[in-house]
Protein backbone atom coordinates (compact mmCIF):
# COMPACT_ATOMS: atom_id res chain seq x y z
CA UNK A 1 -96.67 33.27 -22.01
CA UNK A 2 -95.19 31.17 -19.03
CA UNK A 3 -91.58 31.36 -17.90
CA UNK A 4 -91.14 27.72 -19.22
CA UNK A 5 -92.26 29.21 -22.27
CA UNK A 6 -90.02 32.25 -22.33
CA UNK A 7 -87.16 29.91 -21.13
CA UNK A 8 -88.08 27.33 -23.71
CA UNK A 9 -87.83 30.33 -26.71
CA UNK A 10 -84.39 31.65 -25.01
CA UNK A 11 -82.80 27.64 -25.19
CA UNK A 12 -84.36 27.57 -29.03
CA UNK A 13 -82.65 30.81 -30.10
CA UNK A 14 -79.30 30.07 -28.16
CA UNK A 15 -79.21 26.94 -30.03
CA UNK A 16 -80.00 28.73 -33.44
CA UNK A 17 -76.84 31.08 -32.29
CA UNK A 18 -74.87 28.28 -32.01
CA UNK A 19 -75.20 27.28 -35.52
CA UNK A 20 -74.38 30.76 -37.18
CA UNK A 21 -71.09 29.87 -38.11
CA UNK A 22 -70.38 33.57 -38.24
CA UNK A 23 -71.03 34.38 -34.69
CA UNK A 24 -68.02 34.33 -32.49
CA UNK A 25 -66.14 32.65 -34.82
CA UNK A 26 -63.42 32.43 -32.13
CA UNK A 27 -65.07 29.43 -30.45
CA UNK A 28 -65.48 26.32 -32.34
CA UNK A 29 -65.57 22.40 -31.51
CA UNK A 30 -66.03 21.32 -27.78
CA UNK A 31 -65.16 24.79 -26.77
CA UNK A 32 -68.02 26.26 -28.67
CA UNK A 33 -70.57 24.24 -27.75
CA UNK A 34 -69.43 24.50 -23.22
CA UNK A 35 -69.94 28.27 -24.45
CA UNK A 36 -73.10 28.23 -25.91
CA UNK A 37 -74.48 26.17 -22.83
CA UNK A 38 -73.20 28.12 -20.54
CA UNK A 39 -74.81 30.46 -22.23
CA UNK A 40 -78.13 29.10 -21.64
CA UNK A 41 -77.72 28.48 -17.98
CA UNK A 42 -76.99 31.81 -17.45
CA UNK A 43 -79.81 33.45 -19.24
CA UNK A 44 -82.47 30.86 -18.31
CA UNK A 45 -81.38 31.42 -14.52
CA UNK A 46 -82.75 34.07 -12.43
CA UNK A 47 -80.50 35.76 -10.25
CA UNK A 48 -82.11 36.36 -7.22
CA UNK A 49 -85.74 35.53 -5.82
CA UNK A 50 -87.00 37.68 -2.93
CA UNK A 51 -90.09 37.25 -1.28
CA UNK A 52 -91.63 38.70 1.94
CA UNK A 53 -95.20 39.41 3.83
CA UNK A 54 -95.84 43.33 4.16
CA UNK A 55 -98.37 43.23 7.16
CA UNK A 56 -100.58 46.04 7.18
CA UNK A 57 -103.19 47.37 9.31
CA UNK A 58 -106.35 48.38 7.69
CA UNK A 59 -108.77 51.32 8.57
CA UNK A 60 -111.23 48.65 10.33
CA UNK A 61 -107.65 47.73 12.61
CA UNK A 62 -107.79 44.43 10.95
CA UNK A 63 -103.96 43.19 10.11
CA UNK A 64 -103.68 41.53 6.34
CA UNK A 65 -100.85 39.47 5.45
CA UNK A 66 -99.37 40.45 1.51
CA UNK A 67 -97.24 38.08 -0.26
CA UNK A 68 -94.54 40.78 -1.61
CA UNK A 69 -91.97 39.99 -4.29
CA UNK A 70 -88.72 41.46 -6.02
CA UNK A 71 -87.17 39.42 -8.83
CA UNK A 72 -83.78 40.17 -9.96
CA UNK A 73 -82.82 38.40 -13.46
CA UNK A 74 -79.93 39.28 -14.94
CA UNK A 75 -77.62 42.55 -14.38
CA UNK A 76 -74.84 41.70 -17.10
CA UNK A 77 -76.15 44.73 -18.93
CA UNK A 78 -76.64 47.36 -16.57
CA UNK A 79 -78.20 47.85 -12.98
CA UNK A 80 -81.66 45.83 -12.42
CA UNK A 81 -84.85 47.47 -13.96
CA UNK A 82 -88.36 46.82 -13.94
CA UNK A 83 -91.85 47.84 -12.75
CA UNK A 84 -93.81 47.10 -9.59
CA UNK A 85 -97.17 45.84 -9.78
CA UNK A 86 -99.90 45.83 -7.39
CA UNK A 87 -102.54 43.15 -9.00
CA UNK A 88 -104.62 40.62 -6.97
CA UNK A 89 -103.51 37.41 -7.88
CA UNK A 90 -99.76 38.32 -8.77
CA UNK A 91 -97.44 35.42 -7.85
CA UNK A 92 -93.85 34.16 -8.15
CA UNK A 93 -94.19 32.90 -11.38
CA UNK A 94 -95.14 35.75 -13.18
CA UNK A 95 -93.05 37.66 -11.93
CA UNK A 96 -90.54 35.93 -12.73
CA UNK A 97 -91.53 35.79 -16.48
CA UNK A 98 -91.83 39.18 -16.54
CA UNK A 99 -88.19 39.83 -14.98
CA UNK A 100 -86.81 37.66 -18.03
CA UNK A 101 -88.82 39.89 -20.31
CA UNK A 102 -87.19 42.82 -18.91
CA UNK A 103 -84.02 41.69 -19.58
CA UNK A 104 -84.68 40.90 -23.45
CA UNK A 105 -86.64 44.34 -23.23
CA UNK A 106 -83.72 46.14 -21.90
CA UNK A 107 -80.78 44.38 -24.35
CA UNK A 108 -83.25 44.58 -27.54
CA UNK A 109 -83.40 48.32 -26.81
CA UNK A 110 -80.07 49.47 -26.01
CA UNK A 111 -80.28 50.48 -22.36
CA UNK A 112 -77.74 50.28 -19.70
CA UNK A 113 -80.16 48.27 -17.78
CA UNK A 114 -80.63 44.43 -16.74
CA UNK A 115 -83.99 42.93 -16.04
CA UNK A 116 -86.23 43.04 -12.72
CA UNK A 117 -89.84 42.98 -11.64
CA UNK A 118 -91.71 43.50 -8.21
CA UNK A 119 -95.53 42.35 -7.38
CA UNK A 120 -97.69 42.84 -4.16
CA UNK A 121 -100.79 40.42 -4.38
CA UNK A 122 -103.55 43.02 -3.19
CA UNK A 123 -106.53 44.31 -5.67
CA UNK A 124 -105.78 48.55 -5.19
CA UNK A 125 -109.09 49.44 -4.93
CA UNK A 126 -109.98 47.50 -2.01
CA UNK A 127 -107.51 49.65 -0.36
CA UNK A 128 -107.85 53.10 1.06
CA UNK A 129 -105.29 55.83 0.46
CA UNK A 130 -103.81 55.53 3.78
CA UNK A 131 -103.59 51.40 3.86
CA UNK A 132 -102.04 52.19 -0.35
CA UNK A 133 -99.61 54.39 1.18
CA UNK A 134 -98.44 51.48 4.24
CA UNK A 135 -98.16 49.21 1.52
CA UNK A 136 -95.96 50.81 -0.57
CA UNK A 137 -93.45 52.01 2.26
CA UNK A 138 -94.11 48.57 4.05
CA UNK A 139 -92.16 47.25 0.63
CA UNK A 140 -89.74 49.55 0.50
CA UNK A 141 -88.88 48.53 4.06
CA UNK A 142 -89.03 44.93 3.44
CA UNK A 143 -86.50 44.84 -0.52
CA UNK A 144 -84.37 47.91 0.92
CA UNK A 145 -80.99 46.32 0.77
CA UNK A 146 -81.97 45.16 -2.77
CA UNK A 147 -83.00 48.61 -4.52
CA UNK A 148 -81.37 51.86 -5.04
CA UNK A 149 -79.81 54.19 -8.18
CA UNK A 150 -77.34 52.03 -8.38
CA UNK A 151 -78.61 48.59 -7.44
CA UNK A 152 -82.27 48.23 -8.51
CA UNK A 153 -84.37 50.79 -10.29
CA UNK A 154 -88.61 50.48 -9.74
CA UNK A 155 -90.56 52.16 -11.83
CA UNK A 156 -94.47 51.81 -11.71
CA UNK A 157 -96.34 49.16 -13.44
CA UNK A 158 -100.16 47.64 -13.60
CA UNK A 159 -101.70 49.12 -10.27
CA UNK A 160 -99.14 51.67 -8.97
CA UNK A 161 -98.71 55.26 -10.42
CA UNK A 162 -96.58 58.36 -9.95
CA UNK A 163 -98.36 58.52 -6.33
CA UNK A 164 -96.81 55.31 -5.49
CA UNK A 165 -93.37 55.93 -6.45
CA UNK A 166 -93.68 59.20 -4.49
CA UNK A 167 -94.64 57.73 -1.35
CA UNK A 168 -91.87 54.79 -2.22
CA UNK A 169 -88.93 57.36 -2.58
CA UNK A 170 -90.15 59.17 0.53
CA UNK A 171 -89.59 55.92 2.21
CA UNK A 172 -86.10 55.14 0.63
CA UNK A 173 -85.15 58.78 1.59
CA UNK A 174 -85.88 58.01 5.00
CA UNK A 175 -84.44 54.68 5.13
CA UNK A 176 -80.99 55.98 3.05
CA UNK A 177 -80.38 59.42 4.85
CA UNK A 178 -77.61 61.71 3.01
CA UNK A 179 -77.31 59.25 0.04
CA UNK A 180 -78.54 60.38 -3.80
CA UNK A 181 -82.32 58.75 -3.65
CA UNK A 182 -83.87 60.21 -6.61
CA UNK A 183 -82.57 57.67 -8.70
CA UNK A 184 -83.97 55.14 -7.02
CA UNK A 185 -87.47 55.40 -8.64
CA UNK A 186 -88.71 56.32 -11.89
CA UNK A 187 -92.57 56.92 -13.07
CA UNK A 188 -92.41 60.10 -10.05
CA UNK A 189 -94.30 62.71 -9.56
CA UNK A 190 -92.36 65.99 -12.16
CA UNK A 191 -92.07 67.83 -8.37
CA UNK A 192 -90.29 64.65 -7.01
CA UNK A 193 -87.80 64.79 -9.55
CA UNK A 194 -90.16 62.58 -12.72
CA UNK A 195 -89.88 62.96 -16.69
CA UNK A 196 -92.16 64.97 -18.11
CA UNK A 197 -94.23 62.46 -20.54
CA UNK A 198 -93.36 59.64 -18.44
CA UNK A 199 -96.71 58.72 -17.97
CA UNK A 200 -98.06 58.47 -21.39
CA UNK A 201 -94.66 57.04 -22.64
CA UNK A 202 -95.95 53.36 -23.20
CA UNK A 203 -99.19 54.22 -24.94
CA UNK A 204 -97.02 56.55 -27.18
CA UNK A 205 -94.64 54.11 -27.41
CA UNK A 206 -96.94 51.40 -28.49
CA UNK A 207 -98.89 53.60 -30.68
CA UNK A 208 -95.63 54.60 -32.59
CA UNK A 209 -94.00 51.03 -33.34
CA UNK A 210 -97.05 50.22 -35.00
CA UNK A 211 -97.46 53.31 -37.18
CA UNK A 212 -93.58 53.35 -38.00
CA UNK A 213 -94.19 49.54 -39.39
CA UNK A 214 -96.87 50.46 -41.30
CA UNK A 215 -96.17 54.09 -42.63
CA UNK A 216 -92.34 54.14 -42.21
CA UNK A 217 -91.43 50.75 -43.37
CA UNK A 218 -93.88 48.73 -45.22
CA UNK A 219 -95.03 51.97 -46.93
CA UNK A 220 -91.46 52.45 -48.98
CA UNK A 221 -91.17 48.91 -49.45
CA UNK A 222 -91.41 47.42 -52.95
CA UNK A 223 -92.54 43.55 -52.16
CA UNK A 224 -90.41 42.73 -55.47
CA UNK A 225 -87.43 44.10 -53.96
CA UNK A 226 -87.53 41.89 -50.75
CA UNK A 227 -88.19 38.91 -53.30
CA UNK A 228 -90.57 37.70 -50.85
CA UNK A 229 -91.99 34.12 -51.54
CA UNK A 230 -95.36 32.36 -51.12
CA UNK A 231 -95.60 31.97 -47.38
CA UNK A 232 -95.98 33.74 -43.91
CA UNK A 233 -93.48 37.08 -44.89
CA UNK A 234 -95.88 37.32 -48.27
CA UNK A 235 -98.99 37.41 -46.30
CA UNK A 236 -97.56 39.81 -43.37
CA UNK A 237 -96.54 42.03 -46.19
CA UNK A 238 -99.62 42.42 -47.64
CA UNK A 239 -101.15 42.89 -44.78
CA UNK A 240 -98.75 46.20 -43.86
CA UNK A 241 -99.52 47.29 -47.72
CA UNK A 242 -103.06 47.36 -47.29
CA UNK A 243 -102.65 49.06 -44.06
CA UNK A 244 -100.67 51.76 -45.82
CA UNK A 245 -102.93 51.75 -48.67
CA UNK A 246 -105.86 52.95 -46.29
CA UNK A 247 -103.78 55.25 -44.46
CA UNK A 248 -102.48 57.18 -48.04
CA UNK A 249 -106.17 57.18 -49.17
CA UNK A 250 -107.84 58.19 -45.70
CA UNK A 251 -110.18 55.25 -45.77
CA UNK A 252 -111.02 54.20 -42.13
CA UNK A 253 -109.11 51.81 -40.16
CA UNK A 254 -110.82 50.08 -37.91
CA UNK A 255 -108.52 49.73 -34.65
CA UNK A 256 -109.67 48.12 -30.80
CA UNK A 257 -107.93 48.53 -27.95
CA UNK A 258 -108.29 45.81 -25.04
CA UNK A 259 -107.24 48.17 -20.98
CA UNK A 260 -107.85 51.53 -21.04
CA UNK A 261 -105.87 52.51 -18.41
CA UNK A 262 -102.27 54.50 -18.80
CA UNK A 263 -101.17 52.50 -21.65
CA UNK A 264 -104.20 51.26 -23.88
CA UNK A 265 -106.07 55.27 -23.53
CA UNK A 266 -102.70 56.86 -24.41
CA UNK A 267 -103.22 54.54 -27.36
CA UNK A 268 -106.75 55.04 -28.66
CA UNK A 269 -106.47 58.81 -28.26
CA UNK A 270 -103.08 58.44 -30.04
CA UNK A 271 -104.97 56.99 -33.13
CA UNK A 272 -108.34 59.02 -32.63
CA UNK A 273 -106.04 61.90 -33.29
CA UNK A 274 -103.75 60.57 -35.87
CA UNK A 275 -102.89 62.88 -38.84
CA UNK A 276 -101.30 60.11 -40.12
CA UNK A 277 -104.61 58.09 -41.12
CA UNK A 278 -108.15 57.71 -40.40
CA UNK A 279 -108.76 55.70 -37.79
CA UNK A 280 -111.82 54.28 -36.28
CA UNK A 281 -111.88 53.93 -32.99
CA UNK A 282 -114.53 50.99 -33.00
CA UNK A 283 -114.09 49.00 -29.77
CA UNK A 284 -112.33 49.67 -26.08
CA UNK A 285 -112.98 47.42 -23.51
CA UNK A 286 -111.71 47.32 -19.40
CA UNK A 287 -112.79 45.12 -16.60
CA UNK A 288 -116.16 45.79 -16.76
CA UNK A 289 -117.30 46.00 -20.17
CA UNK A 290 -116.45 46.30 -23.99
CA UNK A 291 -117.63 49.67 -26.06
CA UNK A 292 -118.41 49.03 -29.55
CA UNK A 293 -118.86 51.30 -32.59
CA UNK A 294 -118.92 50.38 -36.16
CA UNK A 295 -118.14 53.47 -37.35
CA UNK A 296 -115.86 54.73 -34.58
CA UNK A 297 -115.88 55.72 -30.54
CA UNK A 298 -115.71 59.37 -29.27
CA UNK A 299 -112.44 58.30 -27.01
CA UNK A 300 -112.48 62.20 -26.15
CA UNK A 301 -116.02 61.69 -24.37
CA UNK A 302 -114.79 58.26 -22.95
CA UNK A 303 -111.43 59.85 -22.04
CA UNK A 304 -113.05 62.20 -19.85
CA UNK A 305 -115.49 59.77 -18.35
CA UNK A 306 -112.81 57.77 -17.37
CA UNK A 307 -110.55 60.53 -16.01
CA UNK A 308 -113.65 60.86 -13.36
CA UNK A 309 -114.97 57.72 -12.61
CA UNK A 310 -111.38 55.85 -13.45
CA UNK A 311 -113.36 53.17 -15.48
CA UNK A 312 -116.08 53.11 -18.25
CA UNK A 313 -119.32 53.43 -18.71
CA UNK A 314 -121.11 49.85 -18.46
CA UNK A 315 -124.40 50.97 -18.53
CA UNK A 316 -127.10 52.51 -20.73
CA UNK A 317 -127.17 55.40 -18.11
CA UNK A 318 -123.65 55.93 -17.74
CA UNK A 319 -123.31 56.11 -21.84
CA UNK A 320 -126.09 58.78 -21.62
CA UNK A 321 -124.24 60.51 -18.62
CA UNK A 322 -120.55 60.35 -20.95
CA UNK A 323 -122.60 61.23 -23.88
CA UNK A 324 -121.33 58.08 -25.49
CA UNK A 325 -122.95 56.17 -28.68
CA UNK A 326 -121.74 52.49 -28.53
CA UNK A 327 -123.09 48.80 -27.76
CA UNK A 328 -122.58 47.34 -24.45
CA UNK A 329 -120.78 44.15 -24.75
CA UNK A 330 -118.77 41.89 -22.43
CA UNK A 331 -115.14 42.42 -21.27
CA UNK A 332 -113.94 39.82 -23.68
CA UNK A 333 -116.03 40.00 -26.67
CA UNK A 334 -113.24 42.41 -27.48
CA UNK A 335 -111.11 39.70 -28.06
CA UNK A 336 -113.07 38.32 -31.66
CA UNK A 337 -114.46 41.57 -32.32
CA UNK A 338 -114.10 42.38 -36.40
CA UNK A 339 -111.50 44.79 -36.65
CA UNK A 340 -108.15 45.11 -38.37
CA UNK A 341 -105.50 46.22 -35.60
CA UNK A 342 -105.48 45.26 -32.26
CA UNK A 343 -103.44 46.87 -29.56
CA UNK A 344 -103.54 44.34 -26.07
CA UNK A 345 -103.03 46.54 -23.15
CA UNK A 346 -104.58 44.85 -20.39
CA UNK A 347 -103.08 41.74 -18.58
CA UNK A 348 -101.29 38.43 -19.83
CA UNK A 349 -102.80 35.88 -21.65
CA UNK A 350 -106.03 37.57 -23.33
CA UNK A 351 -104.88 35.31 -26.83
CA UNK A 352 -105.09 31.64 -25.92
CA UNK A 353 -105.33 28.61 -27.85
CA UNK A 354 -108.96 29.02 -26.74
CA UNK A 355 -109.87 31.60 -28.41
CA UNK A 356 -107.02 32.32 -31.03
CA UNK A 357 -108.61 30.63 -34.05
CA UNK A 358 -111.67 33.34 -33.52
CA UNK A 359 -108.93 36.78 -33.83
CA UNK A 360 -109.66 38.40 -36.67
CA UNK A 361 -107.23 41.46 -36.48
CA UNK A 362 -104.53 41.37 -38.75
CA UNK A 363 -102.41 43.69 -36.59
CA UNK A 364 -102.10 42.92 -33.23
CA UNK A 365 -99.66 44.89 -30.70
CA UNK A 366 -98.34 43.99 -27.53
CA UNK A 367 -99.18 47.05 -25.10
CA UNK A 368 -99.50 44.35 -22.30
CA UNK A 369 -96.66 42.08 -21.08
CA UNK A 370 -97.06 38.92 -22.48
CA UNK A 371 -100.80 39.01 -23.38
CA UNK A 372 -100.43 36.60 -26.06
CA UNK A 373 -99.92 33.07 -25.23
CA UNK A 374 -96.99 30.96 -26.93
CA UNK A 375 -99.26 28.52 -28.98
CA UNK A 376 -101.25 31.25 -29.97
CA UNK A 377 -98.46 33.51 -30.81
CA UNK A 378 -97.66 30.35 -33.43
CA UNK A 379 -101.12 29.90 -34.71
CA UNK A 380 -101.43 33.64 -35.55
CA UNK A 381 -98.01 33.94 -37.12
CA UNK A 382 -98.98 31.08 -39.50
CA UNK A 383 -101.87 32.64 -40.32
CA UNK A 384 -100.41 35.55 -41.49
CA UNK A 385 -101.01 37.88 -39.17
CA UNK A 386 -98.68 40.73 -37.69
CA UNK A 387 -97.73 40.35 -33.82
CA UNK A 388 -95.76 43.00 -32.92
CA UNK A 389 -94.63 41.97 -29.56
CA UNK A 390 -94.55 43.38 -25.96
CA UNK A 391 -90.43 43.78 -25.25
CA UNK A 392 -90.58 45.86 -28.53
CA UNK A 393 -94.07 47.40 -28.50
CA UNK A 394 -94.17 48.21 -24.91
CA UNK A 395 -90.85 50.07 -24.65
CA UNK A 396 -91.59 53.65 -24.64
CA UNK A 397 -91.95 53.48 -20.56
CA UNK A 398 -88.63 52.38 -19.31
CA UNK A 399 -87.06 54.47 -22.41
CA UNK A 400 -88.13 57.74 -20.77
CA UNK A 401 -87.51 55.87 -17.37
CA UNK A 402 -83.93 56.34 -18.63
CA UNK A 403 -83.84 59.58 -19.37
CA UNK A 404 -85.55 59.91 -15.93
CA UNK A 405 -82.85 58.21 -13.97
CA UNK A 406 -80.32 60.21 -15.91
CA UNK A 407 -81.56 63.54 -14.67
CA UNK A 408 -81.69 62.58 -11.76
CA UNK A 409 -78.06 62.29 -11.52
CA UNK A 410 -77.49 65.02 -13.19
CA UNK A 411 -79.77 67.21 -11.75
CA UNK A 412 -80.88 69.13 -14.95
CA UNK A 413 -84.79 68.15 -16.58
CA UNK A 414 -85.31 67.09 -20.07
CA UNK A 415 -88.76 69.36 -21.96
CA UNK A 416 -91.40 66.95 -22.53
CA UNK A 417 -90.85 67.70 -26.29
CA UNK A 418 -87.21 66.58 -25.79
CA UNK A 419 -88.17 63.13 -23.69
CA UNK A 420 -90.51 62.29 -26.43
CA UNK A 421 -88.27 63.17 -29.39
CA UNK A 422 -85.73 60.62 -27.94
CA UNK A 423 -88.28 58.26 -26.90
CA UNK A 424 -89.11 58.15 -30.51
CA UNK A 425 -85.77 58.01 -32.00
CA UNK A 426 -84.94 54.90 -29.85
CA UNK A 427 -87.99 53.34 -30.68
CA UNK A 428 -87.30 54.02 -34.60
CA UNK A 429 -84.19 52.98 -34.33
CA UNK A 430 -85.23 49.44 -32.51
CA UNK A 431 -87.56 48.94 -35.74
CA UNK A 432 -84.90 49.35 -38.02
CA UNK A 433 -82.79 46.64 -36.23
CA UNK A 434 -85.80 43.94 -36.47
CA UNK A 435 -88.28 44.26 -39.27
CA UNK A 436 -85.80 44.86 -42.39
CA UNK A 437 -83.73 41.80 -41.29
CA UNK A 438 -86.85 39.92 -40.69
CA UNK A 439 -88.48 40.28 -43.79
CA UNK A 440 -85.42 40.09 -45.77
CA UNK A 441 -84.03 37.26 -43.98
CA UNK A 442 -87.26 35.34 -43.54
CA UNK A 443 -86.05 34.54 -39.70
CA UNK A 444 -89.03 32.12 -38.58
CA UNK A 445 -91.26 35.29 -36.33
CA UNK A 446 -91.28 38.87 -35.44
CA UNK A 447 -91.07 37.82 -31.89
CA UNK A 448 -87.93 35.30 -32.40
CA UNK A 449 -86.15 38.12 -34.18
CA UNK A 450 -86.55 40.26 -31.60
CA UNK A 451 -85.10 37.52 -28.94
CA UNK A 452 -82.37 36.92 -31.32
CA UNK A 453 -81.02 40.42 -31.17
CA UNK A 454 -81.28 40.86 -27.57
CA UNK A 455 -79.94 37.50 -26.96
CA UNK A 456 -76.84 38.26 -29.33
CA UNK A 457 -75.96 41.39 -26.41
CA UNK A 458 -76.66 39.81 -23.73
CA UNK A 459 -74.37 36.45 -24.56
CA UNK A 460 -71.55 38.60 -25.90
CA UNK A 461 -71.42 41.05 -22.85
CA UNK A 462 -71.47 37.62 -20.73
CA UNK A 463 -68.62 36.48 -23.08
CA UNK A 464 -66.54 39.26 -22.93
CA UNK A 465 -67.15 39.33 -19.10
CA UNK A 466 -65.57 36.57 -18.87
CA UNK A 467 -68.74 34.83 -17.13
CA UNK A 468 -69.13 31.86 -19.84
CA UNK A 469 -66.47 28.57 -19.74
């Protein structure tokens, strides 16, 4: 999804605002309508654009030259938030987008936070640890002014760990002598002041939004009581009951997972290990190669592998070596691969109208940032299917981020079991506030109901700030 796109979706929902006669009923006529398009400007605006050239000298003494970025979207909410990504390729667009997608993220979730994003277009492992490490202090060098506790929060994103964000706090210390720094990053190291959890927050995360729709919601459901008629909200809903059906009974559900990195192996062990259901692990996939099992993956095995070679085994010899059964496929077979959930936690725009008429998950989950593309997002909704989507899927990272920042300040750590137990609760509660009113309101998609109630905080905090005329 392209920032046209996500600008496009933010106009269209604005303008369905507009027309509920019961919101901010204290602005009607002319008045109203300057409002509302202020509105718009504001929200499909980003604040501030930064871009720089971190020059860095490698271990053969040549100098590279790395477009750098930090994008600031919208603060109305809170202090700027979002991840930094190291991915070859990243550029000012994207960036961008994901900002924007922050700031929905943030609203839609309750946070004290406004929307941000950083990207450095290198490929990490063509980089040794030392050239990593004069990266990620050359940044903090260059967007200084820009970042801090109470400014701009990084946390780490595709490409950049807890090692990062160690080295980039060492360099804001340095920088910001005698001021409070360890609320300048989240996603650190626990002995630099991190969450426990933090890591595996998003996989969590992504794992539970899905489980609480089917087991939580559409499991006490009655479809006569949400009077549901032929359509979309039918289908969807019988697609959650079956779901259920094969969780209550223990019959395997066959579940894929596209990245198996932080968020998408958090994920599939999540759901190898679920007490909740019977899942089959049948197909994980990086950027090498897709892993395919009819009747289910041993993700502990492939878990391990991983954890030493930090990708998967693409080869008959490396399956032998993880002591793996599965079919070697290609990276994107994934994609079309029969299954009947599907959790994205790769890159952006895996779904296209390419491939989307070929999906045959019913279930698919946002663990990546925008992996699904707008058209497709359309064509699958109309066919029934369930997208659960990134800014409500994806949360569970920047919830704990929270909590990290918090302690920070207040010098006192959260238990893991107390990071996760909140993490959990927020997530929950961010359900309840979108699926009941979707379903029983037949609003037009998951993801436009989502927009809708972040939208509705972010315009009213603008409105109340006086920023709209």
């Amino acid at each position: 999804m392209s920032i046209k796109d996500t600008q496009n979706k933010i106009e269209a929902i604005m303008d369905q605002l507009y027309k509920e006669e019961e919101f901010l009923t204290e602005e009607k006529g002319k008045s109203r309508q300057k409002v509302f398009d202020s509105g718009k400007e504001v929200l499909t605006t980003t604040d501030k654009i930064i871009k720089s050239y971190i020059r860095v000298p490698k271990d053969n003494r040549e100098i590279v030259r790395i477009p750098a970025y930090r994008i600031q979207h919208n603060n109305i909410a809170g202090f700027y938030k979002g991840g930094i990504r190291f991915s070859q390729g990243v550029n000012e667009e994207e960036v961008e987008n994901l900002a924007v997608l922050m700031t929905l993220k943030n609203a839609l979730h309750g946070l004290p936070y406004g929307g941000a994003k950083g990207g450095v277009d290198i490929n990490p492992k063509d980089f040794s640890p030392r050239e990593l490490n004069m990266v990620s202090r050359k940044y903090v060098q260059r967007f200084a002014p820009d970042i801090g506790p109470t400014r701009d929060i990084p946390a780490p994103d595709m490409g950049t760990d807890e090692r990062v964000m160690d080295w980039m706090i060492g360099e804001y210390k340095t920088i910001h002598p005698g001021q409070n720094y360890l609320g300048a990053f989240t996603g650190k190291s626990i002995e630099n002041g991190g969450a426990f959890g933090r890591r595996e927050a998003t996989g969590k995360g992504v794992y539970h939004t899905y489980l609480w729709l089917v087991n939580e919601w559409a499991g006490k459901q009655q479809e006569e009581e949400l009077k549901l008629e032929d359509g979309v909200h039918r289908k969807q809903f019988n697609v959650l009951k079956r779901i259920y059906e094969q969780h209550k009974n223990r019959q395997p559900v066959r579940l894929a997972v596209q990245g198996f990195g932080n968020v998408g192996g958090v994920a599939a062990y999540m759901a190898y290990h679920c007490r909740h259901s019977a899942h089959h692990v049948v197909a994980v996939s990086d950027h090498l190669v897709t892993l395919y099992n009819k009747n289910g993956l041993d993700i502990d095995r492939l878990l391990a592998y991983h954890r030493q070679h930090h990708q998967l085994p693409a080869t008959e010899e490396e399956l032998l070596e993880a002591e793996v059964e599965a079919a070697l496929l290609n990276r994107d077979d994934i994609l079309t691969l029969d299954m009947d959930v599907f959790i994205l936690a790769a890159i952006e725009d895996q779904i296209t109208e390419k491939n989307m008429k070929e999906v045959k998950a019913d279930i698919l989950v946002e663990g990546a940032n925008a992996p699904i593309t707008s058209e497709a997002d359309s064509y699958l909704h109309e066919a029934g299917k369930v997208v659960i989507p990134d800014i409500l899927a994806n949360a569970g990272g920047v919830l704990v981020s929270y909590l990290e920042w918090k302690q920070d300040r207040i010098t006192k750590f959260y238990t893991e079991d107390e990071v996760l137990i909140e993490m959990y609760d927020q997530m929950s509660k961010s359900c309840e506030k979108v699926f009941p009113d979707y379903f029983n309101d037949r609003l037009p998609g998951i993801r436009n109901t989502c927009y809708l109630k972040a939208l509705k905080q972010l315009f009213l905090l603008l409105y109340k700030h006086g920023k709209l005329y």
